[in-house]
C-alpha atoms as a PDB file:
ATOM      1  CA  UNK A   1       0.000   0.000   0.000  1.00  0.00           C
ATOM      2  CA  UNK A   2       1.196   3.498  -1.178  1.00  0.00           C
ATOM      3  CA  UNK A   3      -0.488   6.724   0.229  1.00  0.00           C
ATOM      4  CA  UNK A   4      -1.493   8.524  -3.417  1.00  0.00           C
ATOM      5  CA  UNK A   5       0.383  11.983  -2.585  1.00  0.00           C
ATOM      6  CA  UNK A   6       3.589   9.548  -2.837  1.00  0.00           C
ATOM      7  CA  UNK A   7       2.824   8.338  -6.480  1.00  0.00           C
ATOM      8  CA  UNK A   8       4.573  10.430  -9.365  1.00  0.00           C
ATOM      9  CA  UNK A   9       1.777  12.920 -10.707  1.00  0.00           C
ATOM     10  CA  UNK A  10       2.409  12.068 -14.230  1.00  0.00           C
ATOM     11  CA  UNK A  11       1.514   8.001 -13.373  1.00  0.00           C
ATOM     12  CA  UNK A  12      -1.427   9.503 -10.806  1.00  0.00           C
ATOM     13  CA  UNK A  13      -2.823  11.026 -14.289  1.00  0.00           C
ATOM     14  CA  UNK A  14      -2.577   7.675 -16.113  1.00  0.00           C
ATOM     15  CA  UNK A  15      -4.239   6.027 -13.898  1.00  0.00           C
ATOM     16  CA  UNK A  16      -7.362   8.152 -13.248  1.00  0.00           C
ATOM     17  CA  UNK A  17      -7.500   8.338 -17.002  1.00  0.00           C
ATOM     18  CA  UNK A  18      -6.850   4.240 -18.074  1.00  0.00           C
ATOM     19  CA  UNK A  19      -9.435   2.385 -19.530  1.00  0.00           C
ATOM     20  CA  UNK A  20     -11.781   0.785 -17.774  1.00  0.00           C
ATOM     21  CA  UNK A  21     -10.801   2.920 -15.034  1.00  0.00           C
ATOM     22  CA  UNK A  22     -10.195   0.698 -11.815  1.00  0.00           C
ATOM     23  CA  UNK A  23      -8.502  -1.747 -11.584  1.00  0.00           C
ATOM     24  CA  UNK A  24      -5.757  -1.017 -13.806  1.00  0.00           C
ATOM     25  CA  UNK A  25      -4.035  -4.044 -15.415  1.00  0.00           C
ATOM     26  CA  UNK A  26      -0.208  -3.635 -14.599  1.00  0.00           C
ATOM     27  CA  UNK A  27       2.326  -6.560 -16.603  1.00  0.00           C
ATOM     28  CA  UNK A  28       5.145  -7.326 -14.959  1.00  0.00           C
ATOM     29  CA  UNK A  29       8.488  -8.373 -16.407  1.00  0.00           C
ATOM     30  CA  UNK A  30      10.434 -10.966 -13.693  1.00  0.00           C
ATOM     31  CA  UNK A  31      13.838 -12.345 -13.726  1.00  0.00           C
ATOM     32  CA  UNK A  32      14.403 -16.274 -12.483  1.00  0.00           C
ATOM     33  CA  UNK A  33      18.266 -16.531 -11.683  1.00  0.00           C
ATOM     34  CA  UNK A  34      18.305 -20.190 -13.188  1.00  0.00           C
ATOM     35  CA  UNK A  35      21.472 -21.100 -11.118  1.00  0.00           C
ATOM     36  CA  UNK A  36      20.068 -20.415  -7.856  1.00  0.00           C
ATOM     37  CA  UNK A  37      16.547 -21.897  -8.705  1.00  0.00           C
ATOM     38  CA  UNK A  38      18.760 -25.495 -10.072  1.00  0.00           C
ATOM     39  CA  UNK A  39      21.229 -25.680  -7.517  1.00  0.00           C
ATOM     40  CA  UNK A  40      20.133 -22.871  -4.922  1.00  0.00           C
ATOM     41  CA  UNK A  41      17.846 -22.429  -2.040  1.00  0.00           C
ATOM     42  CA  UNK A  42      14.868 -22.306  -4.117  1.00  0.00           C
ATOM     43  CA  UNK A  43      12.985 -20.230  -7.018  1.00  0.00           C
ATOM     44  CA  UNK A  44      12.458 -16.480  -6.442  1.00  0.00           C
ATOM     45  CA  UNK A  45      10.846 -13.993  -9.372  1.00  0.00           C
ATOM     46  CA  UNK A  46      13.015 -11.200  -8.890  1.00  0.00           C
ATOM     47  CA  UNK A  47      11.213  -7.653 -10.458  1.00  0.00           C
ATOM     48  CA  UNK A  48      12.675  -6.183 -12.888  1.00  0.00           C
ATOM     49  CA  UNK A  49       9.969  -3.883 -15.143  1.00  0.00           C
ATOM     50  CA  UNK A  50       6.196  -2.709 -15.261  1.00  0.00           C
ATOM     51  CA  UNK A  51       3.887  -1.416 -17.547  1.00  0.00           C
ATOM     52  CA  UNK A  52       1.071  -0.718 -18.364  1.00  0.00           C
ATOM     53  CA  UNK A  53       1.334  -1.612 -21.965  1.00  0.00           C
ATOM     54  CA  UNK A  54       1.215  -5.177 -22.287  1.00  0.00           C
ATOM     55  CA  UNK A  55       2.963  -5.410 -25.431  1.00  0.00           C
ATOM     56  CA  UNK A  56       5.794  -2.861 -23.999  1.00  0.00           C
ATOM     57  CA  UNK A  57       6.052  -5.612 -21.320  1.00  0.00           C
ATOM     58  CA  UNK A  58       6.665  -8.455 -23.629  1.00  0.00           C
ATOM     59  CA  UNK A  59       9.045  -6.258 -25.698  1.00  0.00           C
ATOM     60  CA  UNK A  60      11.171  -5.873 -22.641  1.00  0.00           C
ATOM     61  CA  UNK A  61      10.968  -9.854 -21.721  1.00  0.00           C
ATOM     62  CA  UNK A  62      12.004 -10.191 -25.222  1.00  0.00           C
ATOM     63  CA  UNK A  63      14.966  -7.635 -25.073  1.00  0.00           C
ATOM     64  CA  UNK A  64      16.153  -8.749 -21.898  1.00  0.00           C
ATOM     65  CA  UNK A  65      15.923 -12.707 -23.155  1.00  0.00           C
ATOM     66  CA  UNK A  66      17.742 -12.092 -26.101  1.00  0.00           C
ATOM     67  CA  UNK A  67      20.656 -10.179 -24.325  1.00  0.00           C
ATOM     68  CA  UNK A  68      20.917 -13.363 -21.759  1.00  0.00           C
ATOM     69  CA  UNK A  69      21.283 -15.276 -24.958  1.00  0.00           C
ATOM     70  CA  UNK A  70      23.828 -13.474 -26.339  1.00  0.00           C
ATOM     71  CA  UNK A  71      25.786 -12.840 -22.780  1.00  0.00           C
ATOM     72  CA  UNK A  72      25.559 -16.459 -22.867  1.00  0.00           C
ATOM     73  CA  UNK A  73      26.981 -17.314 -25.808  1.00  0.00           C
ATOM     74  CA  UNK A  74      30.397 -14.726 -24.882  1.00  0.00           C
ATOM     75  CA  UNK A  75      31.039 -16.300 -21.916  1.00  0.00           C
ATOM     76  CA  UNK A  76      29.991 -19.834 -23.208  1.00  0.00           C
ATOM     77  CA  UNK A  77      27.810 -20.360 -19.910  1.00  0.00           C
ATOM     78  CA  UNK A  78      25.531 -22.752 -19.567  1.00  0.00           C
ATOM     79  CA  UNK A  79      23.062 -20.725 -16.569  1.00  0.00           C
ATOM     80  CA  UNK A  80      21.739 -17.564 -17.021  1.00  0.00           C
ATOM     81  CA  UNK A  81      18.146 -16.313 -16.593  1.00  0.00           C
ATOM     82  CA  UNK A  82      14.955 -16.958 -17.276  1.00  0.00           C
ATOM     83  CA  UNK A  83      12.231 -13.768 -17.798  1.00  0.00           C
ATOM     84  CA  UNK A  84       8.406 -14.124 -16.819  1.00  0.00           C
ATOM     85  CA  UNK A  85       5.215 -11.975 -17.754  1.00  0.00           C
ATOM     86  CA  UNK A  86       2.748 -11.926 -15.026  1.00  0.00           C
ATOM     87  CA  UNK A  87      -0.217  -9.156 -14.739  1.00  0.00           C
ATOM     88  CA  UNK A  88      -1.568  -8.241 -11.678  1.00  0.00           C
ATOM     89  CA  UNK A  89      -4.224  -5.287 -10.678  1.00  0.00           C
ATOM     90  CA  UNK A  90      -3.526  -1.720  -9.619  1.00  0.00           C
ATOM     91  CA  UNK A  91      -6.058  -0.272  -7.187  1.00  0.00           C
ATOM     92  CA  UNK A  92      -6.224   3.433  -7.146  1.00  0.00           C
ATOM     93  CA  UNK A  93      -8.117   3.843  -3.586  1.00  0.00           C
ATOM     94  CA  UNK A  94      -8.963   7.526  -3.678  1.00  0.00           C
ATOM     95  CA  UNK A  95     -11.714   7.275  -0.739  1.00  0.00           C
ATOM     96  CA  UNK A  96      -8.721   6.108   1.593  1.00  0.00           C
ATOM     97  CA  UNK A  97      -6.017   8.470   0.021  1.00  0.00           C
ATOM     98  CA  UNK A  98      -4.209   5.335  -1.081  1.00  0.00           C
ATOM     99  CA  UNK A  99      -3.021   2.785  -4.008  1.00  0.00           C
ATOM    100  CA  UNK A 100      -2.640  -1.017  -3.576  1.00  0.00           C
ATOM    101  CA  UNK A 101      -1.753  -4.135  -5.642  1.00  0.00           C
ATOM    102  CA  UNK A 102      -2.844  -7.488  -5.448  1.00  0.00           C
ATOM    103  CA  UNK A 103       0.685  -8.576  -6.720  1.00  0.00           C
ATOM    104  CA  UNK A 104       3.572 -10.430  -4.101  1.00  0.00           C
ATOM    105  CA  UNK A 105       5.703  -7.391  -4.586  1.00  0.00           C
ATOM    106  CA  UNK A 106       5.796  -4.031  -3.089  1.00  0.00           C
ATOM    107  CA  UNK A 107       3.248  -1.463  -4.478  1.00  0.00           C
ATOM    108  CA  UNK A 108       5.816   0.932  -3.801  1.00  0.00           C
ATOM    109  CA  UNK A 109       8.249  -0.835  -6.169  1.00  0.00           C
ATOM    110  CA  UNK A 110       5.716  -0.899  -8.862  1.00  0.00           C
ATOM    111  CA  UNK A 111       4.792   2.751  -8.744  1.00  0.00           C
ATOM    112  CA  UNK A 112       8.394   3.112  -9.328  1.00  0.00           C
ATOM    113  CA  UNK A 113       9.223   1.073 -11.968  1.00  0.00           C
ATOM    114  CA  UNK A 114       6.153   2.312 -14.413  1.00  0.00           C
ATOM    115  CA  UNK A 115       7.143   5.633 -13.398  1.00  0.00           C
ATOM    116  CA  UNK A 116      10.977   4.595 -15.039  1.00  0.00           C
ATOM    117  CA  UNK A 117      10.909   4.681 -18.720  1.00  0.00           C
END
């Protein structure tokens, strides 16, 4: 949960102005560090992007796959990353002076990355 006065004004005008209003769909690009999800403690999405653009999400997963690929390739490694598209809601909670996800990460880490270009 994020109180709304914290929420770049230029996102807080997106978002009172999206489609469909409320909930706003938000894609997520994640990064699976394949070493430590093989031979590590376990699997853990790490957060890399947001949008609200789905295909500007899947252009990213596709950039950032392709440049695991090739840093692959240079070093000859055989254990890179894996990316992941997930969508999850954006709830702009004006009543209550606040905005919340229903997404496993930090609605404050969101807010931030659709606010980076």
């Amino acid at each position: 949960m994020l109180p709304i006065p914290e929420v770049p004004p230029n996102l807080l005008a997106r978002l009172r102005t999206a489609p469909g209003r409320m909930p706003v769909e938000v894609h997520l690009v994640l990064e699976e560090d394949d070493y430590e999800t093989k031979y590590g403690d376990g699997r853990f999405l790490a957060l890399r992007a947001a949008f609200l653009d789905p295909a500007a999400a899947k252009a990213r997963r596709d950039r950032l796959v392709k440049e695991n690929e090739e840093r692959l390739l240079a070093k000859k490694g055989t254990v890179g990353y894996t990316y992941h598209l997930k969508s999850v809601r954006l709830i702009l909670d004006e009543s209550n002076n606040r905005i919340f996800t229903d997404a496993a990460y930090p609605t404050r880490d969101i807010v931030r990355l659709l606010g980076t270009p």
